[in-house]
Protein backbone atom coordinates (compact mmCIF):
# COMPACT_ATOMS: atom_id res chain seq x y z
CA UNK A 1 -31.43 16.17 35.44
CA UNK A 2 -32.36 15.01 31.86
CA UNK A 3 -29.03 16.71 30.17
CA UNK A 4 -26.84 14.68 32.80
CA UNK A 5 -28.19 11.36 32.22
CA UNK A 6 -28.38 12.24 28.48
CA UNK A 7 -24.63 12.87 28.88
CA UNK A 8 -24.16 9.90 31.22
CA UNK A 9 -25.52 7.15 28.29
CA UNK A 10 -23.28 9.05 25.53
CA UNK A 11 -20.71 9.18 27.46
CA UNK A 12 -20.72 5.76 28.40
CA UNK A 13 -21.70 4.34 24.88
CA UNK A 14 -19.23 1.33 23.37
CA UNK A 15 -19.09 3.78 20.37
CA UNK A 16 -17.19 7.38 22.48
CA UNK A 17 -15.32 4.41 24.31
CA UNK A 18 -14.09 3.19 20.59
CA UNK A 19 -13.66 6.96 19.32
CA UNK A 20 -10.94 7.43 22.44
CA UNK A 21 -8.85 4.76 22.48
CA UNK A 22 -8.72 5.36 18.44
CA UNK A 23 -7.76 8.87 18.98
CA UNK A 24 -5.07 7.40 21.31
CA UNK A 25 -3.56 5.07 19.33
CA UNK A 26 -3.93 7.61 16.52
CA UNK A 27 -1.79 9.85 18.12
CA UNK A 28 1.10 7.25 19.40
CA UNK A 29 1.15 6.61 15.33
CA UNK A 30 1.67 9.82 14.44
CA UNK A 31 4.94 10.07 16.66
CA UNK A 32 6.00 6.72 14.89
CA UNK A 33 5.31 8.04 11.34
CA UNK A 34 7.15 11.19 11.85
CA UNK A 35 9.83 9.18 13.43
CA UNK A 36 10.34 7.31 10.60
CA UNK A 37 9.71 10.54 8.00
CA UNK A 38 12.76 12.56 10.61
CA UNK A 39 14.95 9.81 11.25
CA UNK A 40 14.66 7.08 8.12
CA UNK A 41 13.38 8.46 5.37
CA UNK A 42 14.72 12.08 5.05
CA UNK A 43 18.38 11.73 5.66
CA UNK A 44 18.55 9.13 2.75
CA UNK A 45 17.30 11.40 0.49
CA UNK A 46 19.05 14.29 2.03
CA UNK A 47 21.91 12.74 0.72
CA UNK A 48 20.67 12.03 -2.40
CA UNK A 49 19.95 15.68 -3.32
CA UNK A 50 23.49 16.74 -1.91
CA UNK A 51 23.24 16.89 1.75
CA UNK A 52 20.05 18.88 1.60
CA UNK A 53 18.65 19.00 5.28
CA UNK A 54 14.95 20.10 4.80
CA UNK A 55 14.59 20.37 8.74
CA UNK A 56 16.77 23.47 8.43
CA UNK A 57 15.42 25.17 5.11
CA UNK A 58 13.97 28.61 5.72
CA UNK A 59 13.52 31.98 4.09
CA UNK A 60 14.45 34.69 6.27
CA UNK A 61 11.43 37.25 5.97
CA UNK A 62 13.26 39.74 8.56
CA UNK A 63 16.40 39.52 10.57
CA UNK A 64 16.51 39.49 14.72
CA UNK A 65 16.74 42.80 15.68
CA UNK A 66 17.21 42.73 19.46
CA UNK A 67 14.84 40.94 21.14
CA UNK A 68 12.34 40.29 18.28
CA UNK A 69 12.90 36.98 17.27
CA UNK A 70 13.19 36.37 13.14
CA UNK A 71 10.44 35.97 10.87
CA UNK A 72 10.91 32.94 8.94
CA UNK A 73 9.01 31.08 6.22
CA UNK A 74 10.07 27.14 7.84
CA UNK A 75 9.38 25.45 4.23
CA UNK A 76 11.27 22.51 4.91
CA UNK A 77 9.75 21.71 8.28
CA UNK A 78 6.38 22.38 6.18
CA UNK A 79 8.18 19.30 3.43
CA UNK A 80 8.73 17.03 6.31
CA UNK A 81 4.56 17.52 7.51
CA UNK A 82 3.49 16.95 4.21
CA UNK A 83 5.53 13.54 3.72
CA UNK A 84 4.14 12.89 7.22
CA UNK A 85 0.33 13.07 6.15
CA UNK A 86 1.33 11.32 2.81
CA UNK A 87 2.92 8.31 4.58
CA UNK A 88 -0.13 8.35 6.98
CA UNK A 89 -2.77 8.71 4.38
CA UNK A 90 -0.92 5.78 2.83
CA UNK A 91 -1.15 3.61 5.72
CA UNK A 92 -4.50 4.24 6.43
CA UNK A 93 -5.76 3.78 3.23
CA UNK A 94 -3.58 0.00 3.48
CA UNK A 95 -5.34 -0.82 6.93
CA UNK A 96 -8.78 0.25 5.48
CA UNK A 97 -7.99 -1.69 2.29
CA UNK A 98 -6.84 -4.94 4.10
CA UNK A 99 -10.27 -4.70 6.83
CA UNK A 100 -12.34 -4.49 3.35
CA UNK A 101 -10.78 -7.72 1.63
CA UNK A 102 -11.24 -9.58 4.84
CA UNK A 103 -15.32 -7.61 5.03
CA UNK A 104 -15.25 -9.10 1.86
CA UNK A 105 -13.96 -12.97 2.74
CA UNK A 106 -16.28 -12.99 5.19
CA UNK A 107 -19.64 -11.90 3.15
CA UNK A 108 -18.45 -14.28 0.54
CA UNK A 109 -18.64 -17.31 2.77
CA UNK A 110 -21.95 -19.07 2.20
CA UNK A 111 -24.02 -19.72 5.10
CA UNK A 112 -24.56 -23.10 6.45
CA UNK A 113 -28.31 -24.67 5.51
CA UNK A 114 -30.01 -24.47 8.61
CA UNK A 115 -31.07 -28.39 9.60
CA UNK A 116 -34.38 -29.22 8.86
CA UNK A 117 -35.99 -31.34 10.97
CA UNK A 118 -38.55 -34.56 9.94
CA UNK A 119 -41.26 -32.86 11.18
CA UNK A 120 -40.87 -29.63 9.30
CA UNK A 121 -40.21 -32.07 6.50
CA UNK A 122 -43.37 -33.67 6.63
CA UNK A 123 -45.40 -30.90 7.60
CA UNK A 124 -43.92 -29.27 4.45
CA UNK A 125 -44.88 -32.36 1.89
CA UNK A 126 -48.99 -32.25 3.48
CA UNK A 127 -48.32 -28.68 2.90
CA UNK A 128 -47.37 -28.93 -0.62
CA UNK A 129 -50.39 -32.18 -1.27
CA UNK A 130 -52.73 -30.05 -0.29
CA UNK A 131 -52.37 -27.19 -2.22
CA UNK A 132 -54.96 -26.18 -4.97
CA UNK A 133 -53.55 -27.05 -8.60
């Protein structure tokens, strides 16, 4: 019974809870960044190198023969994942950078005095009379 309700408190912690839902939006991003890597940012420069569709770039290794498909070495598709993880490394490092500076506005802030009251006032001036000199 101790492994369950181990399993029960992580499982419920605010911390797995956090973990998921970034994992979820984490993914819907990635479908958004390599959106805009397939569908905005490669044909422009496509068509700046001559019409060069990396999507479609292979090496043939070895030809169909039958019903073996071919063995191909898919560079361009492999061009298109790295831009991917560069434009997500990018924004991640941005969103880390931007929750930082405003870590940073925060800490910078000086705290309010606390109110001192009469009595702590006083007490503090027989406090200070009475010590030894």
């Amino acid at each position: 019974m101790g492994m369950i309700k181990e399993f029960k408190e992580f499982a419920v912690k605010g911390n797995m809870i956090d973990m998921a839902v970034g994992i979820i939006i984490g993914g819907a991003f990635g479908k958004i960044v390599s959106s805009l890597v397939n569908d905005i940012l490669m044909p422009p420069l496509a068509m700046l190198m001559g019409g060069i569709n990396f999507s479609n770039k292979v090496i043939t290794l070895k030809e169909a023969v039958g019903e073996a498909p071919a063995v191909q070495l898919k560079y361009g598709l492999f061009i298109n994942t790295a831009i991917d993880v560069v434009i997500v490394a990018l924004a991640v490092f941005m969103m880390v950078k931007a929750i930082n500076r405003l870590k940073r506005k925060e800490e910078a802030k000086p705290a309010p005095a606390p109110a001192i009251s009469d009595e702590v006032k006083l007490l503090t001036e027989i406090r200070d009379a009475l010590k030894p000199r």
